[in-house]
PDB file of N, CA and C in Angstrom:
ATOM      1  N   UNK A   1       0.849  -1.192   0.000  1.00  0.00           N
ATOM      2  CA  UNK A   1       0.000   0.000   0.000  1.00  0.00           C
ATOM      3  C   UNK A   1       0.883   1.240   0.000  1.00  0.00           C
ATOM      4  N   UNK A   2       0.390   2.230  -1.167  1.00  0.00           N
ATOM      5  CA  UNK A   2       1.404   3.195  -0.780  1.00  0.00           C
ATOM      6  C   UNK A   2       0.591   4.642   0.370  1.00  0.00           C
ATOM      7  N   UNK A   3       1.234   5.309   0.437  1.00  0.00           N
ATOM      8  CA  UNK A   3       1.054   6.719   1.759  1.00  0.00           C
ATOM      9  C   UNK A   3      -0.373   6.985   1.590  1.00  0.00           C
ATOM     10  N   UNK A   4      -0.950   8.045  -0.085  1.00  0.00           N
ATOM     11  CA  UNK A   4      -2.580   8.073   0.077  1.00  0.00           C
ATOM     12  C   UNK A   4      -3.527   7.235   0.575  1.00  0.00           C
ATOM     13  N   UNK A   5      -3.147   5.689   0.443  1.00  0.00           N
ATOM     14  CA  UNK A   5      -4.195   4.798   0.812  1.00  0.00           C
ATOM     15  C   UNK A   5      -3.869   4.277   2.297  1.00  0.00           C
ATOM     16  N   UNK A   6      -3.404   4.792   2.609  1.00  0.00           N
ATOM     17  CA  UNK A   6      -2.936   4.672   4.349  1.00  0.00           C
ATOM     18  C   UNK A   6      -3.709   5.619   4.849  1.00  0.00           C
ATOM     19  N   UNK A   7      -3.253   6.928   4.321  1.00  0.00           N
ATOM     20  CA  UNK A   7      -3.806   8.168   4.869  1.00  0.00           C
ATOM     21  C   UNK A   7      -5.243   8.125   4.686  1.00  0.00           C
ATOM     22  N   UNK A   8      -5.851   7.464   3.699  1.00  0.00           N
ATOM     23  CA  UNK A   8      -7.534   7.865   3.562  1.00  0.00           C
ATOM     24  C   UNK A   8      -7.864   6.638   4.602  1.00  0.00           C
ATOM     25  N   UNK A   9      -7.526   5.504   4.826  1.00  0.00           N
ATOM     26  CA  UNK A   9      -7.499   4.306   5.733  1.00  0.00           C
ATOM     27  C   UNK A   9      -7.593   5.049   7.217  1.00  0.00           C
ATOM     28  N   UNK A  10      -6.818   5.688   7.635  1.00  0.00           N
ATOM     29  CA  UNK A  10      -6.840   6.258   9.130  1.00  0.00           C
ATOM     30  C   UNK A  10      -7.473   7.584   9.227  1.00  0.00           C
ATOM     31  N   UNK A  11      -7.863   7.782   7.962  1.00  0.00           N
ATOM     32  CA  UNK A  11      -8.657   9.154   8.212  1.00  0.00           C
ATOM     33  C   UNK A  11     -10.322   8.389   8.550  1.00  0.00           C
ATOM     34  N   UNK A  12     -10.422   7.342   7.790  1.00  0.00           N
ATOM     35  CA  UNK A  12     -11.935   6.620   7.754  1.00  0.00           C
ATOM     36  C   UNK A  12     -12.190   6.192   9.481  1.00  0.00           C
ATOM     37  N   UNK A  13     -10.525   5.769   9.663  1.00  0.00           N
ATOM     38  CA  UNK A  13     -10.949   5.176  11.159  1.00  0.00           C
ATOM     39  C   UNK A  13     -11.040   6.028  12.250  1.00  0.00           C
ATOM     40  N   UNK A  14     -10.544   7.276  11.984  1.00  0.00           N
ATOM     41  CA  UNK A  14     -10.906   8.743  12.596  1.00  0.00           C
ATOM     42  C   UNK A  14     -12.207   8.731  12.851  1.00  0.00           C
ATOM     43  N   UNK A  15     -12.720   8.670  11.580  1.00  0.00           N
ATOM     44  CA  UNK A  15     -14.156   9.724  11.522  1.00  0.00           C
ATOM     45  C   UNK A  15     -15.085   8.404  12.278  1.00  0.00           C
ATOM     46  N   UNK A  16     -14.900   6.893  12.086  1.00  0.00           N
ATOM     47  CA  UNK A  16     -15.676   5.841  12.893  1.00  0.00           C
ATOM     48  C   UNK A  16     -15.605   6.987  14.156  1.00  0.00           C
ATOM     49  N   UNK A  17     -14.536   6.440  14.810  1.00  0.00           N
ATOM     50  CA  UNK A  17     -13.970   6.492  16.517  1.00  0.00           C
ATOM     51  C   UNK A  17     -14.580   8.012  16.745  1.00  0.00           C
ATOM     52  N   UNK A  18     -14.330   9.011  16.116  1.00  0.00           N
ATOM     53  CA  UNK A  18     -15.346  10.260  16.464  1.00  0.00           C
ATOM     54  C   UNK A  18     -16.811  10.533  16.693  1.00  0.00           C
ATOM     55  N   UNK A  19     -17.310   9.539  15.679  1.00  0.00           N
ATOM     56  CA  UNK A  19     -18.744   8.916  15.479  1.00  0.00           C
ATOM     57  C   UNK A  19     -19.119   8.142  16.608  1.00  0.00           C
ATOM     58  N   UNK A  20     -18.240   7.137  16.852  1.00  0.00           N
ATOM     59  CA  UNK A  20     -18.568   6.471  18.500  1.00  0.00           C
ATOM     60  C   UNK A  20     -18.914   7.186  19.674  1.00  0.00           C
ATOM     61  N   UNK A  21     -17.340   8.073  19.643  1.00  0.00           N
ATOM     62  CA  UNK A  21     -17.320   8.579  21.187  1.00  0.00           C
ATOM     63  C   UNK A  21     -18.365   9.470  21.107  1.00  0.00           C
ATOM     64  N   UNK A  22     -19.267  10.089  19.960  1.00  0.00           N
ATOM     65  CA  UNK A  22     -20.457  11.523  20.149  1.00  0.00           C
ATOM     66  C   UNK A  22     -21.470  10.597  20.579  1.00  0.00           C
ATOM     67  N   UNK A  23     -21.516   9.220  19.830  1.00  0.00           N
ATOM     68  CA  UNK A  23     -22.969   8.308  20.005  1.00  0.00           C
ATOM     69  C   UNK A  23     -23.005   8.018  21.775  1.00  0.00           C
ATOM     70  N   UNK A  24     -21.399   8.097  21.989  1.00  0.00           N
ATOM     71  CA  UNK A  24     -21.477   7.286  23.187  1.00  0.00           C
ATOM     72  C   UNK A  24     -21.398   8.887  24.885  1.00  0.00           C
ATOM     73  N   UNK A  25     -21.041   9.820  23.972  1.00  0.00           N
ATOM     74  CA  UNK A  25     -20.969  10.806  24.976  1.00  0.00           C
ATOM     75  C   UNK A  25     -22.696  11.599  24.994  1.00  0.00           C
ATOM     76  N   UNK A  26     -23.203  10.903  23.863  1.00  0.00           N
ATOM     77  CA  UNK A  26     -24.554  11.364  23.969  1.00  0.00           C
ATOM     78  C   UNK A  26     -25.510  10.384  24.913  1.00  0.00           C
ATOM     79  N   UNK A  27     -25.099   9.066  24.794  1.00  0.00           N
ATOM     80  CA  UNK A  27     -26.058   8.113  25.312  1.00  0.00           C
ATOM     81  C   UNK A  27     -25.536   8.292  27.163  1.00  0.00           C
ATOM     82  N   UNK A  28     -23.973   8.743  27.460  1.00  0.00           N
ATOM     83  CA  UNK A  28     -23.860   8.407  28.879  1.00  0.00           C
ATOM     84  C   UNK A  28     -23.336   9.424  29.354  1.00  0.00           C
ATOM     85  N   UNK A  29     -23.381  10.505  29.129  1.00  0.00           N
ATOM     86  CA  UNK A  29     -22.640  11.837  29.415  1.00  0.00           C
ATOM     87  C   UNK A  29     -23.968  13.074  29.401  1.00  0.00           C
ATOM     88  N   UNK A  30     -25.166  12.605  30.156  1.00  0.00           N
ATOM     89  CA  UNK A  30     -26.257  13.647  30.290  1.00  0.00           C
ATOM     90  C   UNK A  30     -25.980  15.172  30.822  1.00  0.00           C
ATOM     91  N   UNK A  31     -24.938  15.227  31.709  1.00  0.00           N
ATOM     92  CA  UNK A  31     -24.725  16.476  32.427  1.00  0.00           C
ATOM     93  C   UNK A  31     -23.904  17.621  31.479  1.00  0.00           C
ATOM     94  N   UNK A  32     -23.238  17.158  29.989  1.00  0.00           N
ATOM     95  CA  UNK A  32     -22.054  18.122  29.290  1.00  0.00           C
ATOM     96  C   UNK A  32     -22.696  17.226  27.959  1.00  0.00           C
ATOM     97  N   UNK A  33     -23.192  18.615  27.319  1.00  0.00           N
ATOM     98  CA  UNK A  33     -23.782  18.854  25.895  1.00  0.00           C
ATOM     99  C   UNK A  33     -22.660  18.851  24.527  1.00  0.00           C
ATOM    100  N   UNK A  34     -21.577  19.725  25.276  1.00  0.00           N
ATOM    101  CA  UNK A  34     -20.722  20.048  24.450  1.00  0.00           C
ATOM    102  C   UNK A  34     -19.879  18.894  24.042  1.00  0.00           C
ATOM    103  N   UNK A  35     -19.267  17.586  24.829  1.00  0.00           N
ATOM    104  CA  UNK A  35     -18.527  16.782  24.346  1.00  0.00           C
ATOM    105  C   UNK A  35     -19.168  16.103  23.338  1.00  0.00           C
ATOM    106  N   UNK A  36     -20.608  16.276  23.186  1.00  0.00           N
ATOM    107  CA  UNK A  36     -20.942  15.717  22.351  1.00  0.00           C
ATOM    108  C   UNK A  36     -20.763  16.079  20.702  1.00  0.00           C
ATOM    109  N   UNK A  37     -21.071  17.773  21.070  1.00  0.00           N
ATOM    110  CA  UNK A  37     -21.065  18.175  20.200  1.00  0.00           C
ATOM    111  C   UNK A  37     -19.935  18.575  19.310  1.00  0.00           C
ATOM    112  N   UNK A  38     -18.849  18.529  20.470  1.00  0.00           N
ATOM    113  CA  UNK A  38     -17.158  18.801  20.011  1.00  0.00           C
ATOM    114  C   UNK A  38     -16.974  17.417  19.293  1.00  0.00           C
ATOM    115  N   UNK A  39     -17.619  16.184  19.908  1.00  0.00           N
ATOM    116  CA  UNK A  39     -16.674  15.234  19.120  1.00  0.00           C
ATOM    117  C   UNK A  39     -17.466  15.168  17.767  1.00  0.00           C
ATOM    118  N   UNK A  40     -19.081  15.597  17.406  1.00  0.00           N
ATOM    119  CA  UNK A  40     -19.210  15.326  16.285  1.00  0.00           C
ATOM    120  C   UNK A  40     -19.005  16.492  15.509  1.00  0.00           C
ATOM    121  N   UNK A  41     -18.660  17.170  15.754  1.00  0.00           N
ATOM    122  CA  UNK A  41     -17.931  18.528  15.010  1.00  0.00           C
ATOM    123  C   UNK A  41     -16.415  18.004  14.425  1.00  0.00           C
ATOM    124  N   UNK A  42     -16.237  17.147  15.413  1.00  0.00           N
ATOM    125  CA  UNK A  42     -14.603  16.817  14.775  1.00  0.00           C
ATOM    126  C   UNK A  42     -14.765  15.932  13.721  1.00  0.00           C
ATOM    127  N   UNK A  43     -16.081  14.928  13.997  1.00  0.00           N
ATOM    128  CA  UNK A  43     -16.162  14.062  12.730  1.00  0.00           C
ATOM    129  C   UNK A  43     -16.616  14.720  11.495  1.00  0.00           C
ATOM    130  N   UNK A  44     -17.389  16.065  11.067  1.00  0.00           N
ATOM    131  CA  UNK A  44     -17.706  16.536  10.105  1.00  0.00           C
ATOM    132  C   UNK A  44     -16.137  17.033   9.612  1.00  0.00           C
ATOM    133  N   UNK A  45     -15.730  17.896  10.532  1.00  0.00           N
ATOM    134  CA  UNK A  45     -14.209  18.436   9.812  1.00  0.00           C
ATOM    135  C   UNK A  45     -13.304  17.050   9.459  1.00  0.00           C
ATOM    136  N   UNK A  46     -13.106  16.140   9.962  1.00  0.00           N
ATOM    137  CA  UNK A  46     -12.785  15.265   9.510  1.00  0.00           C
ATOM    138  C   UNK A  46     -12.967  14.183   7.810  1.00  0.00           C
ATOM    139  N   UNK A  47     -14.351  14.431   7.631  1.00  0.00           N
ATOM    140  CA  UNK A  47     -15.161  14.168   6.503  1.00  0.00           C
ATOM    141  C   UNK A  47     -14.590  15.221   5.200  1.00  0.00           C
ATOM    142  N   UNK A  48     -15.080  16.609   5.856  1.00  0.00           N
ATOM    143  CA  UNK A  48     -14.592  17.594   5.081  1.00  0.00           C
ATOM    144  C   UNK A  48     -13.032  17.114   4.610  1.00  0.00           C
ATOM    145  N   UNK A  49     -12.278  17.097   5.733  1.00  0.00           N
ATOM    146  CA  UNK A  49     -10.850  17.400   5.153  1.00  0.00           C
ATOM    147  C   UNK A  49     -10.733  15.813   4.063  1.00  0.00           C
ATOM    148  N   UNK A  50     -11.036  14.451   4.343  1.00  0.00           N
ATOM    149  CA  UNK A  50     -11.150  13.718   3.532  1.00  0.00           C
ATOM    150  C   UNK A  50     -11.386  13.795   2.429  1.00  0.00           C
ATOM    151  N   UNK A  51     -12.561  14.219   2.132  1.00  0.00           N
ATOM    152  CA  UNK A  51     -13.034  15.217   0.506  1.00  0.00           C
ATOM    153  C   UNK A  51     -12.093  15.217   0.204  1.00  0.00           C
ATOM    154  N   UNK A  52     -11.565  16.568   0.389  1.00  0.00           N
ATOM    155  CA  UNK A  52     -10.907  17.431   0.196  1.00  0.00           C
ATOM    156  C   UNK A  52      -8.996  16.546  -0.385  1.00  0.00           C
ATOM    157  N   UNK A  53      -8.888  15.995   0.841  1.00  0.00           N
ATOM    158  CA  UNK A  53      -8.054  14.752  -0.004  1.00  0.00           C
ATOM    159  C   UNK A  53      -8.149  14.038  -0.976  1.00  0.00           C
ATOM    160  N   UNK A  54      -8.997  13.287  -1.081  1.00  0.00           N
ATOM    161  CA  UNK A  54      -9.217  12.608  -1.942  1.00  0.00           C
ATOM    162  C   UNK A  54      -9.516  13.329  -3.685  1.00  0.00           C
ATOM    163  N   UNK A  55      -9.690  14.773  -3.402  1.00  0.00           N
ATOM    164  CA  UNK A  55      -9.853  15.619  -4.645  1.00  0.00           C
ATOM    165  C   UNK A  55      -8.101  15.665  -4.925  1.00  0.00           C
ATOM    166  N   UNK A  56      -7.881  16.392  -4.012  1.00  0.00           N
ATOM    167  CA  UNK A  56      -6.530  16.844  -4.194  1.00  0.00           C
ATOM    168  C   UNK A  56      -5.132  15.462  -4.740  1.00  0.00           C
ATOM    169  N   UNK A  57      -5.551  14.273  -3.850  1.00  0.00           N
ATOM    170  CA  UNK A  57      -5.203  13.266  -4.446  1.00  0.00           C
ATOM    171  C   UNK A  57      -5.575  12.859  -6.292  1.00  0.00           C
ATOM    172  N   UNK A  58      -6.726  13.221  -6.102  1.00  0.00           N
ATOM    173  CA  UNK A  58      -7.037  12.255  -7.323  1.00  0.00           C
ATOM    174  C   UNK A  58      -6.737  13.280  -8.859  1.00  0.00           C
ATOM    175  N   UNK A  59      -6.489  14.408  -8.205  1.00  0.00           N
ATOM    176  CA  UNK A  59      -5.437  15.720  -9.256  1.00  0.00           C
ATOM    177  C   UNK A  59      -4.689  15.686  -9.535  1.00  0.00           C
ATOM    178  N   UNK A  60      -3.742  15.441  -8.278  1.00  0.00           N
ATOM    179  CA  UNK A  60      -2.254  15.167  -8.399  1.00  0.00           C
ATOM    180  C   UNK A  60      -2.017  14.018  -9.034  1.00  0.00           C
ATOM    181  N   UNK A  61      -2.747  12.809  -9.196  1.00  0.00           N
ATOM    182  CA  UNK A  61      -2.348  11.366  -9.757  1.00  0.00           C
ATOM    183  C   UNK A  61      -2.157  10.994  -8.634  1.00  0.00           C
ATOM    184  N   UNK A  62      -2.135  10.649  -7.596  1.00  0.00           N
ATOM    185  CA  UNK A  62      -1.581  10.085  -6.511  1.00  0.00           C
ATOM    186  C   UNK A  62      -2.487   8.342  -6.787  1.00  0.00           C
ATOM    187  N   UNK A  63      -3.908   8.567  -7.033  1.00  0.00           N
ATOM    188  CA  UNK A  63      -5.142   7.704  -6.731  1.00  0.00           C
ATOM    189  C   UNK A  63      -6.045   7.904  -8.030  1.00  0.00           C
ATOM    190  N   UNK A  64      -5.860   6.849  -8.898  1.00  0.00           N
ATOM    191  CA  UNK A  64      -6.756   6.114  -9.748  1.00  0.00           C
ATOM    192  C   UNK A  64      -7.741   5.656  -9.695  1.00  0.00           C
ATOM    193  N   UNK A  65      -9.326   6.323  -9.773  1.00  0.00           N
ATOM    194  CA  UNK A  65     -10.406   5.205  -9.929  1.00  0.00           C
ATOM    195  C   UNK A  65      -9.867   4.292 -10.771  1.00  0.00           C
ATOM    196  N   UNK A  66     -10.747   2.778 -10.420  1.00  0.00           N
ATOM    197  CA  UNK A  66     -10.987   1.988 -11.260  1.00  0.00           C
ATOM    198  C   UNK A  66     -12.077   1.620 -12.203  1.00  0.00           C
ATOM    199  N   UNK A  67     -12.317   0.949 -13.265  1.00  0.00           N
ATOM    200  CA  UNK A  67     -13.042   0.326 -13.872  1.00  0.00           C
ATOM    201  C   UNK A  67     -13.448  -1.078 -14.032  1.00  0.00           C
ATOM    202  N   UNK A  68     -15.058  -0.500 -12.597  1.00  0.00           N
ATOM    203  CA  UNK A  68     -15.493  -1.371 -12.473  1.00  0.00           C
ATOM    204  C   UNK A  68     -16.895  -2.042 -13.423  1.00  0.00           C
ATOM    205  N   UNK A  69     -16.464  -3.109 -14.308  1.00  0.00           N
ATOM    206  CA  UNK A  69     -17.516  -3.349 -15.370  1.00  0.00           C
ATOM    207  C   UNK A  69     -17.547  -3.154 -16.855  1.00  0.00           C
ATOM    208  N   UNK A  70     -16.560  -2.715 -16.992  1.00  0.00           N
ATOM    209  CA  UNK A  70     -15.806  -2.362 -18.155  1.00  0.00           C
ATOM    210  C   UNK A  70     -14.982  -3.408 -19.137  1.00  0.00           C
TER     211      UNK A  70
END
């Protein structure tokens, strides 16, 4: 595997584990609103910046769709 497909790999497992801890700071953390909302704020910027990779990757040549069916 080379670096882009690492990097989009741990960015995906970012945005899971951010997604958890909001599901899970929402279901057991009644008294503080905000951790919830900080951690799913981190998973949108997270998403965003992915995009945003994956454009910039797929400009540069870094990352080839394939052809699937072709």
């Amino acid at each position: 595997m080379d670096l882009p497909k690492i990097a989009v790999v741990l960015m995906l497992v970012a945005i899971v584990v951010a997604l958890f801890s909001g599901m899970f700071f929402m279901l057991k953390d009644g008294s503080d609103k905000r951790r919830t909302v900080r951690a799913l704020t981190w998973r949108v910027g997270l998403q965003v910046g992915l995009i945003a990779f994956l454009v910039l990757a797929y400009f540069m040549g870094w990352i080839q769709p394939h052809s699937i069916g072709q």
